[in-house]
Protein backbone atom coordinates (compact mmCIF):
# COMPACT_ATOMS: atom_id res chain seq x y z
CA UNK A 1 8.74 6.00 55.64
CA UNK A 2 5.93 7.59 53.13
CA UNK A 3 6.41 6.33 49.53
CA UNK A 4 7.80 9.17 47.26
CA UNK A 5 5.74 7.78 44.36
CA UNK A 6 3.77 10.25 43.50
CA UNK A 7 3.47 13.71 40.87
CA UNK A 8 3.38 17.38 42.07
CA UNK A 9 1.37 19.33 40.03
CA UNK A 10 2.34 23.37 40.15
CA UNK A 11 3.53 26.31 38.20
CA UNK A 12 4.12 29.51 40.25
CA UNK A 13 5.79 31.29 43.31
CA UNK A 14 2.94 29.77 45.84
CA UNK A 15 3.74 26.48 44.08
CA UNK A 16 7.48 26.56 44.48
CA UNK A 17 7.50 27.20 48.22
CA UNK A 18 5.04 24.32 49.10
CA UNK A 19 7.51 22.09 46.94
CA UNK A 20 10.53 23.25 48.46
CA UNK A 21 9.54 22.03 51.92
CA UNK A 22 8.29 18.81 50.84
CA UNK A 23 11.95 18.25 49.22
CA UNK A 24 13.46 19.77 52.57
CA UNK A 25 11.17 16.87 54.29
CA UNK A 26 12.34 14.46 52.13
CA UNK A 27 9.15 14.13 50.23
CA UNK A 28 10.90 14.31 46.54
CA UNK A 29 8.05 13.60 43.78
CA UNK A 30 8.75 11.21 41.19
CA UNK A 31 7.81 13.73 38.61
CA UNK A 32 6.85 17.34 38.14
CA UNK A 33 4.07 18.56 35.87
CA UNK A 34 4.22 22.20 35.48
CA UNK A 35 3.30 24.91 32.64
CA UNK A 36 5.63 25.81 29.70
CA UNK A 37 8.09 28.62 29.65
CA UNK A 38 6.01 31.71 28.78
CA UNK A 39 7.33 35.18 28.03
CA UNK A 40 8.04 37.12 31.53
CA UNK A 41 9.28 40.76 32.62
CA UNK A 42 8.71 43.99 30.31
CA UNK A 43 11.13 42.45 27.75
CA UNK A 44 9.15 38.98 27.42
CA UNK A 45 11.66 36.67 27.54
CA UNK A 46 11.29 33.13 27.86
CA UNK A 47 11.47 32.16 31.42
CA UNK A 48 11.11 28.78 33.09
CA UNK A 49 8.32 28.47 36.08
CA UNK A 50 9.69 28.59 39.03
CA UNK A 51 8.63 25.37 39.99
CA UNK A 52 10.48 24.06 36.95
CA UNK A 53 13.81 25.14 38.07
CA UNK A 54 13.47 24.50 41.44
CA UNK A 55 12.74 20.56 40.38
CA UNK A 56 15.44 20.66 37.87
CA UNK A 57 18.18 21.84 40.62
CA UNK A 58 16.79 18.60 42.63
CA UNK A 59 17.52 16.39 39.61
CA UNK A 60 13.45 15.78 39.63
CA UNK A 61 11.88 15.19 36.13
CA UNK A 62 9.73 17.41 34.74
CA UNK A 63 7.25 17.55 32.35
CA UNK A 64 5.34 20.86 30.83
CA UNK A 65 2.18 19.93 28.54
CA UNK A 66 1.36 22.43 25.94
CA UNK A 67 -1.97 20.68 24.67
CA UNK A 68 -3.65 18.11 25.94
CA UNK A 69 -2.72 16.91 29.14
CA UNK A 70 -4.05 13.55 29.29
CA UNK A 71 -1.75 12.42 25.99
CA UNK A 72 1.36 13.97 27.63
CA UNK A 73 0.76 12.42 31.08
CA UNK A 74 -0.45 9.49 30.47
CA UNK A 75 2.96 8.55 28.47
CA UNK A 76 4.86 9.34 31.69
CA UNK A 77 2.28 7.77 34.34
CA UNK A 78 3.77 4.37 35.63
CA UNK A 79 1.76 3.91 38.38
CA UNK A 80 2.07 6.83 40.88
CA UNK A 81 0.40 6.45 44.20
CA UNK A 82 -1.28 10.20 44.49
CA UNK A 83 -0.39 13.59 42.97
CA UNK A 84 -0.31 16.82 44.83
CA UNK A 85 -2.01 19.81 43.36
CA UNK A 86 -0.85 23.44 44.03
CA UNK A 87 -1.74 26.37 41.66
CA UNK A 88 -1.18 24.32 38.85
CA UNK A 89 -2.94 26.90 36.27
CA UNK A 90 -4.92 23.55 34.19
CA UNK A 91 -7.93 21.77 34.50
CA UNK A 92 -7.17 18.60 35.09
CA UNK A 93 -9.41 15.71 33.15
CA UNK A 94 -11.19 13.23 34.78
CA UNK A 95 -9.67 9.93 33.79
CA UNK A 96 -6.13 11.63 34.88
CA UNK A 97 -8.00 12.79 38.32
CA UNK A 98 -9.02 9.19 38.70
CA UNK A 99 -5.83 7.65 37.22
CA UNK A 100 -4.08 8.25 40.73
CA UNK A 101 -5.28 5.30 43.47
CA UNK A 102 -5.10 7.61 46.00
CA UNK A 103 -6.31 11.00 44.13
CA UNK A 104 -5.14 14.27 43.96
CA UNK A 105 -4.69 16.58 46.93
CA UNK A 106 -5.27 19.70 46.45
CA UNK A 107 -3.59 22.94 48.10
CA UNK A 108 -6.03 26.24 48.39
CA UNK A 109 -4.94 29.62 50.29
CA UNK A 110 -8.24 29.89 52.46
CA UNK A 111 -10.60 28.14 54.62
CA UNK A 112 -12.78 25.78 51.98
CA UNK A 113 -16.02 26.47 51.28
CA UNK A 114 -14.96 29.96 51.32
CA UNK A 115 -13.30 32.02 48.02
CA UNK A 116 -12.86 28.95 45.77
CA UNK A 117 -11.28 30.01 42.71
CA UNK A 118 -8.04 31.73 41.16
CA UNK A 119 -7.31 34.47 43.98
CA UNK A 120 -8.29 33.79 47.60
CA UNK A 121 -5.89 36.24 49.05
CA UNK A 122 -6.84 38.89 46.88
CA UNK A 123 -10.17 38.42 48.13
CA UNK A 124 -9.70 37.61 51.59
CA UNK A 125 -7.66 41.19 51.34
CA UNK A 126 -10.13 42.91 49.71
CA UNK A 127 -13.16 41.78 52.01
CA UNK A 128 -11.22 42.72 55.18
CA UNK A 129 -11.28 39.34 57.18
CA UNK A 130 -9.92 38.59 60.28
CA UNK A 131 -9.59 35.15 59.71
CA UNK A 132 -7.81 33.08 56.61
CA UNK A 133 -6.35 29.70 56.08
CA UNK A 134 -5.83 26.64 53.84
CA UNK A 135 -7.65 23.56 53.03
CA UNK A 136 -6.32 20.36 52.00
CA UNK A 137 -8.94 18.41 49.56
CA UNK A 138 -9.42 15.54 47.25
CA UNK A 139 -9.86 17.31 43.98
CA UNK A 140 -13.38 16.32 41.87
CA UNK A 141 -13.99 17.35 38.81
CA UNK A 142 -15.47 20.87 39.85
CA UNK A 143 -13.52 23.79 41.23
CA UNK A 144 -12.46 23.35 44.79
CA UNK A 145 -14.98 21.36 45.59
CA UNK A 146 -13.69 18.26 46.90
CA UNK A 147 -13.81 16.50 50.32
CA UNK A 148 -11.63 18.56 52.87
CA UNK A 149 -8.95 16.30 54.18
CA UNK A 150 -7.28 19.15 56.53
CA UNK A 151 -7.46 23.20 56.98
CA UNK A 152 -5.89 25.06 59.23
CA UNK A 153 -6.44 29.17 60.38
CA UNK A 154 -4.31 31.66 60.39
CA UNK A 155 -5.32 35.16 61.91
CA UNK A 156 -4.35 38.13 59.76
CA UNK A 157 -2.57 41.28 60.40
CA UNK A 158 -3.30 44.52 60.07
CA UNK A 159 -2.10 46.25 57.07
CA UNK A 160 -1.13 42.67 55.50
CA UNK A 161 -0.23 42.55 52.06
CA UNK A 162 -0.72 40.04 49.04
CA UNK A 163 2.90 39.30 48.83
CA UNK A 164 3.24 38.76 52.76
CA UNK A 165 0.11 36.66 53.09
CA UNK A 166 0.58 34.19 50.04
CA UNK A 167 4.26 33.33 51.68
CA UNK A 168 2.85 32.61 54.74
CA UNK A 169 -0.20 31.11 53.67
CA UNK A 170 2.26 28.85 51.18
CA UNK A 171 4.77 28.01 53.85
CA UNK A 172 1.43 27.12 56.09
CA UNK A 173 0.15 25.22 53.60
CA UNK A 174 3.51 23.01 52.96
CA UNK A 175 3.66 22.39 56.92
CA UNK A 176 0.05 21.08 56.69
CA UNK A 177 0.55 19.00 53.62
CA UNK A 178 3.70 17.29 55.43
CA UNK A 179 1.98 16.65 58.69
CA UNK A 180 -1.42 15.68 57.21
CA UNK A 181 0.12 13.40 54.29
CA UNK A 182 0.91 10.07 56.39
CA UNK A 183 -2.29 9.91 58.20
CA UNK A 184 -3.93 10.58 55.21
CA UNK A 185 -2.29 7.35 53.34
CA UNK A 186 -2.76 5.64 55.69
CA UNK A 187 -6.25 6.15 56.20
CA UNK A 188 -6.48 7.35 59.90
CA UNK A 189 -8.28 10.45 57.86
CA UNK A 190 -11.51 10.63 56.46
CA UNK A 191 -12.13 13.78 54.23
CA UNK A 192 -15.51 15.32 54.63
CA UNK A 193 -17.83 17.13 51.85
CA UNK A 194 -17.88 20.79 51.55
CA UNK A 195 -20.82 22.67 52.85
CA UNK A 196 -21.94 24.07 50.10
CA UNK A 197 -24.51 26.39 52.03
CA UNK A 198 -21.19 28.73 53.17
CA UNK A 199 -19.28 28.48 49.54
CA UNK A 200 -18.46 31.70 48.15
CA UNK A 201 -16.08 32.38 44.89
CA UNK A 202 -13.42 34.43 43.48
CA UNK A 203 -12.70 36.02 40.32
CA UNK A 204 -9.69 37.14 38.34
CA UNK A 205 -8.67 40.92 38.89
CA UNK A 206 -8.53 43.22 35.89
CA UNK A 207 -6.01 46.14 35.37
CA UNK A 208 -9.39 47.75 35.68
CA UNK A 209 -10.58 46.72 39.30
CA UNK A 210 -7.12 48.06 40.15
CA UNK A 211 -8.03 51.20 39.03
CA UNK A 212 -8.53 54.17 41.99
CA UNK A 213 -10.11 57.56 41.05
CA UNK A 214 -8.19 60.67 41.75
CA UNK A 215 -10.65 62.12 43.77
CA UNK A 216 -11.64 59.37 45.64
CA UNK A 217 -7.81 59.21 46.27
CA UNK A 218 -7.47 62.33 47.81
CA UNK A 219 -10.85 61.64 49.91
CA UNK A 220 -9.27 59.36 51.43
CA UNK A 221 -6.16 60.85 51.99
CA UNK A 222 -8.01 63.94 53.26
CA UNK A 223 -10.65 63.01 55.00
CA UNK A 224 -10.27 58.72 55.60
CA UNK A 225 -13.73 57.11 56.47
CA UNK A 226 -14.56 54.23 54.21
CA UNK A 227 -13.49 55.08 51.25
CA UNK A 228 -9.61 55.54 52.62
CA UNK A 229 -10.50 51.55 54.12
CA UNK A 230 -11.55 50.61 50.99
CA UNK A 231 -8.54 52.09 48.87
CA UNK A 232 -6.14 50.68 51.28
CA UNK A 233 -6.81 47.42 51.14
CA UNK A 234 -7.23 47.57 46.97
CA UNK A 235 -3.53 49.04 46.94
CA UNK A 236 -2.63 45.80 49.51
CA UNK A 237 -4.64 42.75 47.66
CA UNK A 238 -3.89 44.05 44.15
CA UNK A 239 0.00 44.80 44.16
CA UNK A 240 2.39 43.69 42.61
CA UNK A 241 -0.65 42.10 40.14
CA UNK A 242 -2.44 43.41 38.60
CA UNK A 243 -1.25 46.86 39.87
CA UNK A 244 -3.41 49.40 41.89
CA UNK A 245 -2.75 52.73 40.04
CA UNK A 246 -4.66 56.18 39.36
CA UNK A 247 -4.65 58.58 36.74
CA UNK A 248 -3.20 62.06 37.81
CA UNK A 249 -2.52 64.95 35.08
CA UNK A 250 -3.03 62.58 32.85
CA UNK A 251 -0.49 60.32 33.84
CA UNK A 252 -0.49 56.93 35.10
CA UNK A 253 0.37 56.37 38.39
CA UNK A 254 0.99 53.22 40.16
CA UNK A 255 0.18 53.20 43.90
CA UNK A 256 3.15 50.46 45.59
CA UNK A 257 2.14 51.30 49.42
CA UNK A 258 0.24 52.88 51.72
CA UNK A 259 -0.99 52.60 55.05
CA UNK A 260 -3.89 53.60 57.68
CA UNK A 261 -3.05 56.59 59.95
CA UNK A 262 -5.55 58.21 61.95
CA UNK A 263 -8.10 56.72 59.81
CA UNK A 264 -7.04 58.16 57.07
CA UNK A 265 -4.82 56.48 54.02
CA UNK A 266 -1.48 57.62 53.76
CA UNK A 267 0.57 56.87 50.80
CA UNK A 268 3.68 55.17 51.10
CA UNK A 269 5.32 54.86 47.58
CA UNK A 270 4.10 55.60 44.27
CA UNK A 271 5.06 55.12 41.07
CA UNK A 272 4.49 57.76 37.66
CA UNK A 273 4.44 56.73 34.30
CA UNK A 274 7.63 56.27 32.90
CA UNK A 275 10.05 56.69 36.22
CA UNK A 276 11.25 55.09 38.95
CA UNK A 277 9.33 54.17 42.25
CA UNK A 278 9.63 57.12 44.69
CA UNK A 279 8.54 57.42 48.65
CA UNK A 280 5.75 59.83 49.02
């Protein structure tokens, strides 16, 4: 049976999935290290991560470091065997990265080299691949750059959106990690370095790369062609965060759905300043 002793590392939706399975497996970390309650919803209040209460409703032990992370962790480290890294939201130091025999593993959304950084689906989206995945690696001190322990493909769908791809990619991802783990510890696998000729990277999206303009809206809309592509898959990579939206009379205008038909976009539901979501 694989030893349990070991820390999850993970803060948000993507993070909660992948540790649900593992529990489901019976893969229970000995502790949880996830980020503090921060303000959440258009009222702000305080809400835990969803990791957080997932790990507390499994009687797991959490920990949320504020400042520095080795002074925190290293007060609760007794010896784990390896940690498990997915979308933690910290760097994590060296000495802690090297405190764990067996290292970190670390969980990324796409096929490594390709889109390291904070939004792979977003960009995977956005660029209009076929082809997506996730990568299993040994986490170094640089960003998703570590030897590749396992990946697997996934093909995407047509008119797939962010919220549809990161649960699949997650629940993907946790199936990997379960399957891969034991051979891994054991030592049957040998990770291999990153090609760094085929890396490419990601960014953070703005509230203003979400933005569409009102004519190039209606272009598409009117007459499709590549500007209708191109604002299609903006309104599917970049919703619910950070929001595709337009400005029309003035108004704000969120843009929640659309689709491709006859090669032209054709909104699905929108959103105007200051009412409720409406079908178009």
């Amino acid at each position: 049976m694989l030893n349990n002793n070991f820390v999850f590392f993970g803060t948000p939706r993507f993070s909660e999935v992948i540790l649900e399975h593992l529990i489901n497996a019976g893969l229970v970390p000995a502790l949880v290290v996830t980020n503090p309650d921060r303000p959440a919803g258009r009222k702000g209040i305080i809400a835990p991560p969803p990791v957080k209460v997932l790990a507390q409703k499994h009687g797991i032990p959490v920990i949320q470091p504020e400042g520095n992370l080795n002074t925190e962790l290293r007060i609760e480290n007794g010896g784990y065997d390896f940690a498990i890294l997915a979308s933690y939201g910290k760097i994590i130091p060296k000495d802690i990265i090297d405190a764990f025999p067996k290292g970190i593993i670390v969980v990324h959304p796409s096929l490594l080299p390709g889109y390291r950084g904070a939004t792979p689906i977003q960009s995977v989206i956005l660029s209009g691949d076929a082809v997506t995945g996730t990568t299993l690696i040994l986490m170094d001190e640089k960003v998703d750059h570590g030897a590749i322990v396992a990946s697997r493909e996934y093909q995407v769908s047509d008119g797939e959106t962010f919220t549809k791809l990161h649960d699949t990619l997650a629940g993907l991802s946790a199936d990997l990690l379960i399957k891969t783990l034991p051979k891994y510890l054991s030592g049957e696998i040998k990770p291999a370095a990153q090609d760094e000729a085929f890396a490419t990277y990601t960014k953070k999206f703005s509230t203003d790369d979400a933005f569409v303009d009102e004519a190039d809206l209606e272009k598409a809309q009117r007459e499709g062609g590549d500007i209708a592509v191109t604002i299609d898959r903006k309104i599917r990579a970049l919703n619910p965060e950070p929001g595709t939206w337009t400005l029309r009379n003035g108004k704000r205008v969120k843009l929640l759905s659309a689709e491709m038909a006859a090669g032209k976009l054709r909104l699905e539901r929108i959103q105007v300043e200051g009412k409720k979501p409406t079908a178009v």
